[in-house]
PDB file of N, CA and C in Angstrom:
ATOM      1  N   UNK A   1      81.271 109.565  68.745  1.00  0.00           N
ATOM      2  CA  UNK A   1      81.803 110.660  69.553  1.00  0.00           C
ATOM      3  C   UNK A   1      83.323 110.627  69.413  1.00  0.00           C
ATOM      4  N   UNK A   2      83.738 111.949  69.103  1.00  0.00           N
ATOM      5  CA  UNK A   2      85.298 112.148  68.905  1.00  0.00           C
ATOM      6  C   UNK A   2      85.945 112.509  70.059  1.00  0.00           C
ATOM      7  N   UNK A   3      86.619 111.275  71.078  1.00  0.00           N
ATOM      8  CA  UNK A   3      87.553 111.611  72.153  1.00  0.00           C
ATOM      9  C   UNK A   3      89.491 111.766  71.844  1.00  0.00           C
ATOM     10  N   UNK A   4      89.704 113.433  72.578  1.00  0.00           N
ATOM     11  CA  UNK A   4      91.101 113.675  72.176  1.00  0.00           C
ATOM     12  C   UNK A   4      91.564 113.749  73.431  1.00  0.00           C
ATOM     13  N   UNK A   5      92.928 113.910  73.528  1.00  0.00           N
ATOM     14  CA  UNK A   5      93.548 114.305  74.755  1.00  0.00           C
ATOM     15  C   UNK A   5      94.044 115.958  74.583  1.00  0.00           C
ATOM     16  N   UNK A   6      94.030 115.904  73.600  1.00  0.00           N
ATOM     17  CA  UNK A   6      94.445 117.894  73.303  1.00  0.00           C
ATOM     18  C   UNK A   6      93.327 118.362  73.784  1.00  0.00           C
ATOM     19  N   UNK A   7      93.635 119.681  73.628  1.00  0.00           N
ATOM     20  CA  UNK A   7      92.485 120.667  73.762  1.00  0.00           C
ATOM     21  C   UNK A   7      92.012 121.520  72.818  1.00  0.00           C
ATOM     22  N   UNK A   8      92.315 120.774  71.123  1.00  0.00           N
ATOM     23  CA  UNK A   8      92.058 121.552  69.863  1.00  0.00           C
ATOM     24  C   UNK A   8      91.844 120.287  69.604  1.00  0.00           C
ATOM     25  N   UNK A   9      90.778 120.604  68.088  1.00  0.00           N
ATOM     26  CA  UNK A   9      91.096 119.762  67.200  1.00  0.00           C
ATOM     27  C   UNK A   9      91.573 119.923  65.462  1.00  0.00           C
ATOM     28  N   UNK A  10      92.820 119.529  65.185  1.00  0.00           N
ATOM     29  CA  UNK A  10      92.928 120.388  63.912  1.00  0.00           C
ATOM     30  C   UNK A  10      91.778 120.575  62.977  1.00  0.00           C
ATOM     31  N   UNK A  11      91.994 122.192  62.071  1.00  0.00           N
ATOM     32  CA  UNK A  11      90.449 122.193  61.159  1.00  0.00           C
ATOM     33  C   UNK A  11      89.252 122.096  61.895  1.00  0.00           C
ATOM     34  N   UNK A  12      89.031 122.208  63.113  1.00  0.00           N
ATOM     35  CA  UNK A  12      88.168 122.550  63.804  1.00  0.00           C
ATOM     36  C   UNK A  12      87.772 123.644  64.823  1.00  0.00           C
ATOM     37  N   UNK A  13      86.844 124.559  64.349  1.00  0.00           N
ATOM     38  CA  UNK A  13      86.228 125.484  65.471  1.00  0.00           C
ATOM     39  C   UNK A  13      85.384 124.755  66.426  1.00  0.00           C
ATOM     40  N   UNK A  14      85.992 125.524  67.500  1.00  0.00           N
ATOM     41  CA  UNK A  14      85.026 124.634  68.752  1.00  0.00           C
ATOM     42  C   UNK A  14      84.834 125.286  69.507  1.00  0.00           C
ATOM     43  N   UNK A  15      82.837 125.133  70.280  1.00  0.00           N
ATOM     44  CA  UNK A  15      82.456 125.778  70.796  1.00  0.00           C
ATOM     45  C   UNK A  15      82.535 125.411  72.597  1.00  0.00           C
ATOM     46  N   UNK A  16      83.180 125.471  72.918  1.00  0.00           N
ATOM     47  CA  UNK A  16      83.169 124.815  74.703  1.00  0.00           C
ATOM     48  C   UNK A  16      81.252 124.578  75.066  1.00  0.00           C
ATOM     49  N   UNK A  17      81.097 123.623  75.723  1.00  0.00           N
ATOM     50  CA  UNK A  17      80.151 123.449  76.333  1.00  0.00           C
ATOM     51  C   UNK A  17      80.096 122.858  78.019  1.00  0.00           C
ATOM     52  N   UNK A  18      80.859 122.046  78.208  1.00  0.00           N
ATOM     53  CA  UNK A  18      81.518 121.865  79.458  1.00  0.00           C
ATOM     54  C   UNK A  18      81.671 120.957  79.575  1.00  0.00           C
ATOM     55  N   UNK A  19      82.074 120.539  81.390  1.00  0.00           N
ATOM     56  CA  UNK A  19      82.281 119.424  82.062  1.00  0.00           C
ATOM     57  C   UNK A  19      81.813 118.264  81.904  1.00  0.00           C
ATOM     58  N   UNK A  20      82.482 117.377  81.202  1.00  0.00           N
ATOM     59  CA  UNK A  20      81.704 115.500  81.590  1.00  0.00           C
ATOM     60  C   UNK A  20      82.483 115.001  81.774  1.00  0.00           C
ATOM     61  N   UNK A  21      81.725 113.939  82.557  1.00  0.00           N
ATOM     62  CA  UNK A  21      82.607 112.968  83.354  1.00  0.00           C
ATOM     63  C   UNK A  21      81.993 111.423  83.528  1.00  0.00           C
ATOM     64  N   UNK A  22      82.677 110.484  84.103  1.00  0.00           N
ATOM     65  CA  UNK A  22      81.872 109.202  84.300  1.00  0.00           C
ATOM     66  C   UNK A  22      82.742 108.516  84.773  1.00  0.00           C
ATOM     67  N   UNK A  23      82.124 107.796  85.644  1.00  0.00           N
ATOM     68  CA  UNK A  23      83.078 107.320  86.661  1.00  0.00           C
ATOM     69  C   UNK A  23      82.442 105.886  87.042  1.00  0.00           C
ATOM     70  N   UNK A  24      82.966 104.843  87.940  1.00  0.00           N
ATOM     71  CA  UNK A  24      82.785 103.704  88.302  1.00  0.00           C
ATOM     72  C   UNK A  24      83.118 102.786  89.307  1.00  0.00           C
ATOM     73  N   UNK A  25      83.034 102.217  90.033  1.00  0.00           N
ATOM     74  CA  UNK A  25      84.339 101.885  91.256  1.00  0.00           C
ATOM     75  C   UNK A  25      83.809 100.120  90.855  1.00  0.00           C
ATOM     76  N   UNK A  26      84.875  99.328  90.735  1.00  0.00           N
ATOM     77  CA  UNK A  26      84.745  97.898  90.606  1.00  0.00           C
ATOM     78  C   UNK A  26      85.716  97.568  91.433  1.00  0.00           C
ATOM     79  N   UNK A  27      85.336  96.134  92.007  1.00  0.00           N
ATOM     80  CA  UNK A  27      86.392  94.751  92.373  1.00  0.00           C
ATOM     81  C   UNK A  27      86.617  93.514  92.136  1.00  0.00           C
ATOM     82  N   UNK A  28      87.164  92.895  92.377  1.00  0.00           N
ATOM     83  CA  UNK A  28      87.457  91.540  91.723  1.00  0.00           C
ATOM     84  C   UNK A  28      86.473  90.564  92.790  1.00  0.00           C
ATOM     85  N   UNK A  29      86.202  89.944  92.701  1.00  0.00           N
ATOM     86  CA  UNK A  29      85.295  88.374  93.669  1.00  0.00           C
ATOM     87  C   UNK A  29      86.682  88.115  94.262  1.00  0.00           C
ATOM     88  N   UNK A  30      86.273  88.021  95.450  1.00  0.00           N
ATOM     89  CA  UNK A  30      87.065  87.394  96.928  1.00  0.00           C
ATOM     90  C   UNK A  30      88.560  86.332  96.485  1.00  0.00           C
ATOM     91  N   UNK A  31      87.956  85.111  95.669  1.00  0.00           N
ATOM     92  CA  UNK A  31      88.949  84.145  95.242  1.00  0.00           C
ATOM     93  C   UNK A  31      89.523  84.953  94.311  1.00  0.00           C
ATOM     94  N   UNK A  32      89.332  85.618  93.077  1.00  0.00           N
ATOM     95  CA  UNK A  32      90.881  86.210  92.853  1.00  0.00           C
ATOM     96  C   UNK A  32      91.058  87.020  93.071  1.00  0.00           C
ATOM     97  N   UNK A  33      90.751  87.591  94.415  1.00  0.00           N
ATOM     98  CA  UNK A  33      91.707  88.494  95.178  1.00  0.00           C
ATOM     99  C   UNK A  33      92.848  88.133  95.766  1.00  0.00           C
ATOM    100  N   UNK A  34      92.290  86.467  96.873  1.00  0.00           N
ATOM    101  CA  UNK A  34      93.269  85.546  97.501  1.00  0.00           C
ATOM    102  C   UNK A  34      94.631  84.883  96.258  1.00  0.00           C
ATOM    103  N   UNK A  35      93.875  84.783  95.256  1.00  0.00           N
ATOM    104  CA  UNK A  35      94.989  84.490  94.088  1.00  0.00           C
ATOM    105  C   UNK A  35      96.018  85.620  93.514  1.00  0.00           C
ATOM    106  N   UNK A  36      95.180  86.630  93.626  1.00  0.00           N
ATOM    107  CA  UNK A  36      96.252  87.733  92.998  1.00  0.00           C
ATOM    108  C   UNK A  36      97.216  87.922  94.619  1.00  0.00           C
ATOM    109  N   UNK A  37      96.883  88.203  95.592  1.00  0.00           N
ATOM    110  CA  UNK A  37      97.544  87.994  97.063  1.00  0.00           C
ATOM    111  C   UNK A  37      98.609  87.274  96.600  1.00  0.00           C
ATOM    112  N   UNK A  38      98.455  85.687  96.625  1.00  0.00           N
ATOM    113  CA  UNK A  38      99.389  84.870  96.493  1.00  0.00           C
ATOM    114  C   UNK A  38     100.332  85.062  95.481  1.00  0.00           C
ATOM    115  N   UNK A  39      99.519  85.761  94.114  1.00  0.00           N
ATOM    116  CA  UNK A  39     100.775  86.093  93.182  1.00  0.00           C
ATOM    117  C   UNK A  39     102.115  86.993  93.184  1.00  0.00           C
ATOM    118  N   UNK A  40     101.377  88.200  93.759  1.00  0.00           N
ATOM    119  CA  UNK A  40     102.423  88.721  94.854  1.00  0.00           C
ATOM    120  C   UNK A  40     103.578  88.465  95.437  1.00  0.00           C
ATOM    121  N   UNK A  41     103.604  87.148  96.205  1.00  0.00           N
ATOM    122  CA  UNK A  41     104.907  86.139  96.491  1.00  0.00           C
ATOM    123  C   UNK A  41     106.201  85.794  95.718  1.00  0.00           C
ATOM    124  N   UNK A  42     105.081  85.554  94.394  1.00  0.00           N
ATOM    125  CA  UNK A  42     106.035  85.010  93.173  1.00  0.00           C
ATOM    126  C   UNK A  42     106.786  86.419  92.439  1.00  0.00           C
ATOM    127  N   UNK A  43     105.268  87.233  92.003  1.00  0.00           N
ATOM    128  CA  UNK A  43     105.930  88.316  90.892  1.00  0.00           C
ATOM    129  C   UNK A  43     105.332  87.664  90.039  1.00  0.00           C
ATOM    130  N   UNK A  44     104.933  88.647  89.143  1.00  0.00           N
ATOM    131  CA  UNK A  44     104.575  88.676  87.956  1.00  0.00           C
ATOM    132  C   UNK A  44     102.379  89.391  87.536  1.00  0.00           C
ATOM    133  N   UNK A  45     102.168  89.352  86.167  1.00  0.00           N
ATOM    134  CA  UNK A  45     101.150  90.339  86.416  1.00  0.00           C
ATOM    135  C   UNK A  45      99.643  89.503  86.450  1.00  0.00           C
ATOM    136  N   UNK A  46      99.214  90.947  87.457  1.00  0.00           N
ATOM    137  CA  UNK A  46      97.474  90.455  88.109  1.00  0.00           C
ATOM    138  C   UNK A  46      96.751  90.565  87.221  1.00  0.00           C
ATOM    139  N   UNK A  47      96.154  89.983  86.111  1.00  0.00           N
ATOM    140  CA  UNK A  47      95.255  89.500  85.014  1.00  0.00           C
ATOM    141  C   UNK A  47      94.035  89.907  85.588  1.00  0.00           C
ATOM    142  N   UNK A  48      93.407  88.887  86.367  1.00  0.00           N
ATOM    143  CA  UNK A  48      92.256  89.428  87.103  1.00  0.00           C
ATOM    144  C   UNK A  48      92.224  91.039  87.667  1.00  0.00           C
ATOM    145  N   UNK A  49      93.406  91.604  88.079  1.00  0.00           N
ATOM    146  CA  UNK A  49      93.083  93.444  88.337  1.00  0.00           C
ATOM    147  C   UNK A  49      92.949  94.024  87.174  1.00  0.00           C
ATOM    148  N   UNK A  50      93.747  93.510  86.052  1.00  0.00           N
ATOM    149  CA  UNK A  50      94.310  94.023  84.944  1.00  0.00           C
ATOM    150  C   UNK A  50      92.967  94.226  83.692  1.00  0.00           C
ATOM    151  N   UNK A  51      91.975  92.890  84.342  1.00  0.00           N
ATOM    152  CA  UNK A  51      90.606  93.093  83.163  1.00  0.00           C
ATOM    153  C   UNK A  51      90.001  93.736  83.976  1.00  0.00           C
ATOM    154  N   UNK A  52      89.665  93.743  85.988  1.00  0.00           N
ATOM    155  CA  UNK A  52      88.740  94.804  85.886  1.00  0.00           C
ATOM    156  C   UNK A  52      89.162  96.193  85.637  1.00  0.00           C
ATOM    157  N   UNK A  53      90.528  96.461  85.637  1.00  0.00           N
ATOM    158  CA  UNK A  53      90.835  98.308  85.314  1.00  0.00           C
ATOM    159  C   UNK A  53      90.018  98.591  84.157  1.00  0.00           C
ATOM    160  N   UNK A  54      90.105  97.474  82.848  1.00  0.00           N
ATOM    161  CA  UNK A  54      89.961  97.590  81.486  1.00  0.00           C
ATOM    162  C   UNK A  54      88.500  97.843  81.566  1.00  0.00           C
ATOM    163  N   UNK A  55      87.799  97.370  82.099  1.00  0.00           N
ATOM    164  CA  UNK A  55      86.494  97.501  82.228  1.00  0.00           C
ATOM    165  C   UNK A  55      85.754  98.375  82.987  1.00  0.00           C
ATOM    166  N   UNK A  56      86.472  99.208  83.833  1.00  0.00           N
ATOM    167  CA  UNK A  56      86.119 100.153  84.808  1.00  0.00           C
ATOM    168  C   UNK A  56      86.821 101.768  83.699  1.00  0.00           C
ATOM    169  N   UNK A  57      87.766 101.339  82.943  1.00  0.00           N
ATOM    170  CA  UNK A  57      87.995 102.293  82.108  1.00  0.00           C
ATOM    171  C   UNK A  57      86.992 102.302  81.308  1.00  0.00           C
ATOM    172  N   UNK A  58      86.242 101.366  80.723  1.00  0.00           N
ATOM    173  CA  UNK A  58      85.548 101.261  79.721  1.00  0.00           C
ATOM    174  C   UNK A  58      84.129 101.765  79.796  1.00  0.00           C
ATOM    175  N   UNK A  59      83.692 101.206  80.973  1.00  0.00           N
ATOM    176  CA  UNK A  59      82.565 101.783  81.626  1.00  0.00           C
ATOM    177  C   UNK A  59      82.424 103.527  81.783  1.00  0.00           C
ATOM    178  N   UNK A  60      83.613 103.982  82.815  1.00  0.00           N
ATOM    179  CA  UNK A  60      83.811 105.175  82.651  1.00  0.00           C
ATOM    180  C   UNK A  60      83.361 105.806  81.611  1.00  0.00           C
ATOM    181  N   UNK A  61      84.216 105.582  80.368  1.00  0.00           N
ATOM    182  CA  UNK A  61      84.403 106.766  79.537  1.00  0.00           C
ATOM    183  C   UNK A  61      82.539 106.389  78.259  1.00  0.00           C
ATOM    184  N   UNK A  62      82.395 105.414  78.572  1.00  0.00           N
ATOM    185  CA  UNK A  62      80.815 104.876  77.755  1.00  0.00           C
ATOM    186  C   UNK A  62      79.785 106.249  78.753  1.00  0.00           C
ATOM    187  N   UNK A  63      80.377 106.106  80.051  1.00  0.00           N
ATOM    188  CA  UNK A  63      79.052 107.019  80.847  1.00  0.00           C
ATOM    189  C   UNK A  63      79.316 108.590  80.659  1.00  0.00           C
ATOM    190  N   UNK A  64      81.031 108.999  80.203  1.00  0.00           N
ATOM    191  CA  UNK A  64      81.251 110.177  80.103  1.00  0.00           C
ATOM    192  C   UNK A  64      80.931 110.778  78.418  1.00  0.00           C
ATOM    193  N   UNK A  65      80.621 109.526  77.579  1.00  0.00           N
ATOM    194  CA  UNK A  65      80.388 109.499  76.701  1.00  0.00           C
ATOM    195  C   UNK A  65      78.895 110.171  76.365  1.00  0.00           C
ATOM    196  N   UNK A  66      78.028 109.331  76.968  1.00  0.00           N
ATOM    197  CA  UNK A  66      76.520 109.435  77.176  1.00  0.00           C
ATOM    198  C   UNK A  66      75.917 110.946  77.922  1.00  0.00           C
ATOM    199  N   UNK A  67      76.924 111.796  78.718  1.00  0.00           N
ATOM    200  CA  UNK A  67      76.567 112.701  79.167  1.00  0.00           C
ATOM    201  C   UNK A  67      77.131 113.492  78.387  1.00  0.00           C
ATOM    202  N   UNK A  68      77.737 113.729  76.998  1.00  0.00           N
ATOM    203  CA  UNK A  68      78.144 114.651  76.365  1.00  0.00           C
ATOM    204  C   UNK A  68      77.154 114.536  75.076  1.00  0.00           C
ATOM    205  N   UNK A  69      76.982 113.941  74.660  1.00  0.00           N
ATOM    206  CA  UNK A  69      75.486 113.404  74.153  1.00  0.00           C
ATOM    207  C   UNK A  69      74.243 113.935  74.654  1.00  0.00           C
ATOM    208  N   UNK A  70      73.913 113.934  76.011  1.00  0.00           N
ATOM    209  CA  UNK A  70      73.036 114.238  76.306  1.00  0.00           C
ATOM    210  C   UNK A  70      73.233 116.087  76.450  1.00  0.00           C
ATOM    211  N   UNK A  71      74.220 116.689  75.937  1.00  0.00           N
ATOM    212  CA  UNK A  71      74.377 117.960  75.926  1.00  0.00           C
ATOM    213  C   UNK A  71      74.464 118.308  74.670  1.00  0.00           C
ATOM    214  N   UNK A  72      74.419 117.499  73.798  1.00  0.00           N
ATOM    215  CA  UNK A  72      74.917 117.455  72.309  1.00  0.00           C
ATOM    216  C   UNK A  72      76.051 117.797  71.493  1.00  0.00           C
ATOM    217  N   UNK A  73      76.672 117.121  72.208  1.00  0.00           N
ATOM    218  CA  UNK A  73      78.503 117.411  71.729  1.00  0.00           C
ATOM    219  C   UNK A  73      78.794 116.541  70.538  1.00  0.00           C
ATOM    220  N   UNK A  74      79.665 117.142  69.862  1.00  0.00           N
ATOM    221  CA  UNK A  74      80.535 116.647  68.988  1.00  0.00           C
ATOM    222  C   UNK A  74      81.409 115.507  69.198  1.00  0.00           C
ATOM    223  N   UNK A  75      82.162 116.119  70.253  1.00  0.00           N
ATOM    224  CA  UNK A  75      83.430 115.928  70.607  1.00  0.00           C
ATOM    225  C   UNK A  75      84.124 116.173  72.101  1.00  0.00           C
ATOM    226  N   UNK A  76      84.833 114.796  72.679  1.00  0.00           N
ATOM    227  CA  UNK A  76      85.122 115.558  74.135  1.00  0.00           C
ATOM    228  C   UNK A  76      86.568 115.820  73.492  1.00  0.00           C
ATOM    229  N   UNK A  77      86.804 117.293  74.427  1.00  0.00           N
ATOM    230  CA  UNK A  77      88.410 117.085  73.917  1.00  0.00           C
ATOM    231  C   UNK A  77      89.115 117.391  75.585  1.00  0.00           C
ATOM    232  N   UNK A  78      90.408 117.027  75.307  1.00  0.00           N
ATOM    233  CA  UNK A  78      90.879 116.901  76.995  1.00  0.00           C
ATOM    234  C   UNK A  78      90.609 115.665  78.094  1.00  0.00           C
ATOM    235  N   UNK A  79      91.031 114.768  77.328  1.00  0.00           N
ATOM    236  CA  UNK A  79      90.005 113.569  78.102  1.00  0.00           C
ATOM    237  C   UNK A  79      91.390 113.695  78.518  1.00  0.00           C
ATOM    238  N   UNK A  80      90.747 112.872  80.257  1.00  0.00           N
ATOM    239  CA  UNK A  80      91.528 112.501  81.358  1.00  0.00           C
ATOM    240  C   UNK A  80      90.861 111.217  82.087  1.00  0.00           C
ATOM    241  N   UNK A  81      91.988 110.549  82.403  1.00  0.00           N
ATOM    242  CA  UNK A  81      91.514 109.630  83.358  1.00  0.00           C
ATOM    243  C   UNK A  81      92.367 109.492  84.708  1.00  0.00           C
ATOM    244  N   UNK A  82      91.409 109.130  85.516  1.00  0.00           N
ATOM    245  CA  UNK A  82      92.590 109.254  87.064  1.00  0.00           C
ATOM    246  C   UNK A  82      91.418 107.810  87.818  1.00  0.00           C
ATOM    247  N   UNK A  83      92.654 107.307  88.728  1.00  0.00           N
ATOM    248  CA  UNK A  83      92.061 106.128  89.317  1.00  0.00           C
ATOM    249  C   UNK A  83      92.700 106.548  90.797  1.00  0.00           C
ATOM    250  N   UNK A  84      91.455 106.238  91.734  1.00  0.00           N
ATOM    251  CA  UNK A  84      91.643 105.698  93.603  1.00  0.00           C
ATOM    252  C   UNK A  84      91.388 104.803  94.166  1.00  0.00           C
ATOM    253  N   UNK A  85      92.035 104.192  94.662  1.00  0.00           N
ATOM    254  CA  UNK A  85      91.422 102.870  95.703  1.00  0.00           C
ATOM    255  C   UNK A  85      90.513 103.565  96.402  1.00  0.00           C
ATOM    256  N   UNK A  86      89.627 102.960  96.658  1.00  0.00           N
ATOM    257  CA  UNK A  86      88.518 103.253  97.560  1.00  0.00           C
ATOM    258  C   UNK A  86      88.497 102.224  99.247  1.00  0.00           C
ATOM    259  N   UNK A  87      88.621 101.114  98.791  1.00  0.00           N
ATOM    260  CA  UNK A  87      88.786 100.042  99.597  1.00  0.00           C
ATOM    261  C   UNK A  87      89.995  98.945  99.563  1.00  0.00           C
ATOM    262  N   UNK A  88      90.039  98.128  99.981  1.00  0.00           N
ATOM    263  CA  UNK A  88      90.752  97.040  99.705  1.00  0.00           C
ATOM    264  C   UNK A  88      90.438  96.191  98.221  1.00  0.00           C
ATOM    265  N   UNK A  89      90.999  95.916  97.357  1.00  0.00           N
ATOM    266  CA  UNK A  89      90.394  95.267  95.873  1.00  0.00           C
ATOM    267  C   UNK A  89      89.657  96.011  95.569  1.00  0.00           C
ATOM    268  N   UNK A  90      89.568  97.464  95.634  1.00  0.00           N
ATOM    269  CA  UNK A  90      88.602  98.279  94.915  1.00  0.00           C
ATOM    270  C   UNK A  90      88.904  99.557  94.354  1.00  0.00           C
ATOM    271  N   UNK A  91      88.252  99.859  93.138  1.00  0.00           N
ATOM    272  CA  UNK A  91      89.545 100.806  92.760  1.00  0.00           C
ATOM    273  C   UNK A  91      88.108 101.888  91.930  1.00  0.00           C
ATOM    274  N   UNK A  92      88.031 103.467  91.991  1.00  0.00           N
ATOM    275  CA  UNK A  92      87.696 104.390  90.888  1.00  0.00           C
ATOM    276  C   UNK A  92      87.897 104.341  89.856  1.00  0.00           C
ATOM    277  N   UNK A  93      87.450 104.613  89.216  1.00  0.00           N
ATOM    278  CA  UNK A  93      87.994 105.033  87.798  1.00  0.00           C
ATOM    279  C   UNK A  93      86.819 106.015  87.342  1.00  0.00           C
ATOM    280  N   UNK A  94      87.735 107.442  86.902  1.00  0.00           N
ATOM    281  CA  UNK A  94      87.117 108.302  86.540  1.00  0.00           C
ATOM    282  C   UNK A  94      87.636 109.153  85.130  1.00  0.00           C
ATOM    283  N   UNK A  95      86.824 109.048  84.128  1.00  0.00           N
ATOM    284  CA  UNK A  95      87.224 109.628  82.878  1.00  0.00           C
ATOM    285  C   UNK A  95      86.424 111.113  82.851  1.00  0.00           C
ATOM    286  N   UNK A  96      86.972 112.118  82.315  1.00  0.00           N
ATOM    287  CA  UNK A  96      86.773 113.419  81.791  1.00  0.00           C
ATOM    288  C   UNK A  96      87.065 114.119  80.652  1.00  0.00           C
ATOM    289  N   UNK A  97      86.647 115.282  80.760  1.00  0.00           N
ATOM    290  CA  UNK A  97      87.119 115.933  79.689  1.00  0.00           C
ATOM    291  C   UNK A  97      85.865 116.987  79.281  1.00  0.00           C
ATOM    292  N   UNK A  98      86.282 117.699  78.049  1.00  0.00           N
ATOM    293  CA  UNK A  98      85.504 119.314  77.868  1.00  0.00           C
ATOM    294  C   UNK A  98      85.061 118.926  77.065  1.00  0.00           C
ATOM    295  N   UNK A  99      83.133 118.742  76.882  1.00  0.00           N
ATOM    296  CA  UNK A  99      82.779 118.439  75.812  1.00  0.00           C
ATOM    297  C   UNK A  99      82.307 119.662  74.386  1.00  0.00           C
ATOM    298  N   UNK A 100      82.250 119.657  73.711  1.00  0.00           N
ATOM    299  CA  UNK A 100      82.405 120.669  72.662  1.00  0.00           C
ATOM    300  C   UNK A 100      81.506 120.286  71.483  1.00  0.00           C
ATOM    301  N   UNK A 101      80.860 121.294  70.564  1.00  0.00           N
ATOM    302  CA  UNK A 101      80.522 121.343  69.301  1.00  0.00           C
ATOM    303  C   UNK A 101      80.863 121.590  68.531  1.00  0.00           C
ATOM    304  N   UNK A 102      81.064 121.653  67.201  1.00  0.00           N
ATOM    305  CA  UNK A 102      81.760 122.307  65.880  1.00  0.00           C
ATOM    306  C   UNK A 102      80.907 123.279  65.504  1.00  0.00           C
ATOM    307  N   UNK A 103      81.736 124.509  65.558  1.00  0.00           N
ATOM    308  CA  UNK A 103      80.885 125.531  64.962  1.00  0.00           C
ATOM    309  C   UNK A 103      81.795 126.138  63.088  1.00  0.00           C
TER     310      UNK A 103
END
């Protein structure tokens, strides 16, 4: 599957098909939460937040992936991602974008 952030793709006609999306909400386990807390004090970067974003991105865009597929797309083009805390150590992550065919 071909993901862009434009909304063309050069040498390509494209037929809009629509909306997909995929989304995820993860957190870290309790102890490195209390560790990333404490890191805080010092400064410097949260490793443990930093792999689950990577993986909550990853997840995302695999599920926004799978629903453009299941419409039979080519190609998403317009991908977006946006993240919310939901809770305390807990964070959204939601990928999008317009999935499309080559005509």
């Amino acid at each position: 599957m071909l993901l862009v952030t434009t909304e063309t793709i050069s040498g390509k006609n494209l037929e809009m098909i629509g909306l997909v999306k995929g989304s995820t909400i993860q957190t870290v386990n309790a102890f490195k939460d209390i560790g990333s807390g404490l890191k805080t004090l010092v400064g410097g970067e949260l490793g443990s937040y930093n792999e689950m974003m990577t993986k909550a991105r990853n997840l995302a865009t695999d599920r926004m992936i799978k629903e453009a597929e299941a419409l039979g797309a080519d190609a998403i083009v317009g991908v977006r991602y946006s993240s919310s805390s939901v809770m305390q150590s807990a964070a959204e992550i939601m990928a999008y974008g317009t999935a499309v065919k080559f005509s």
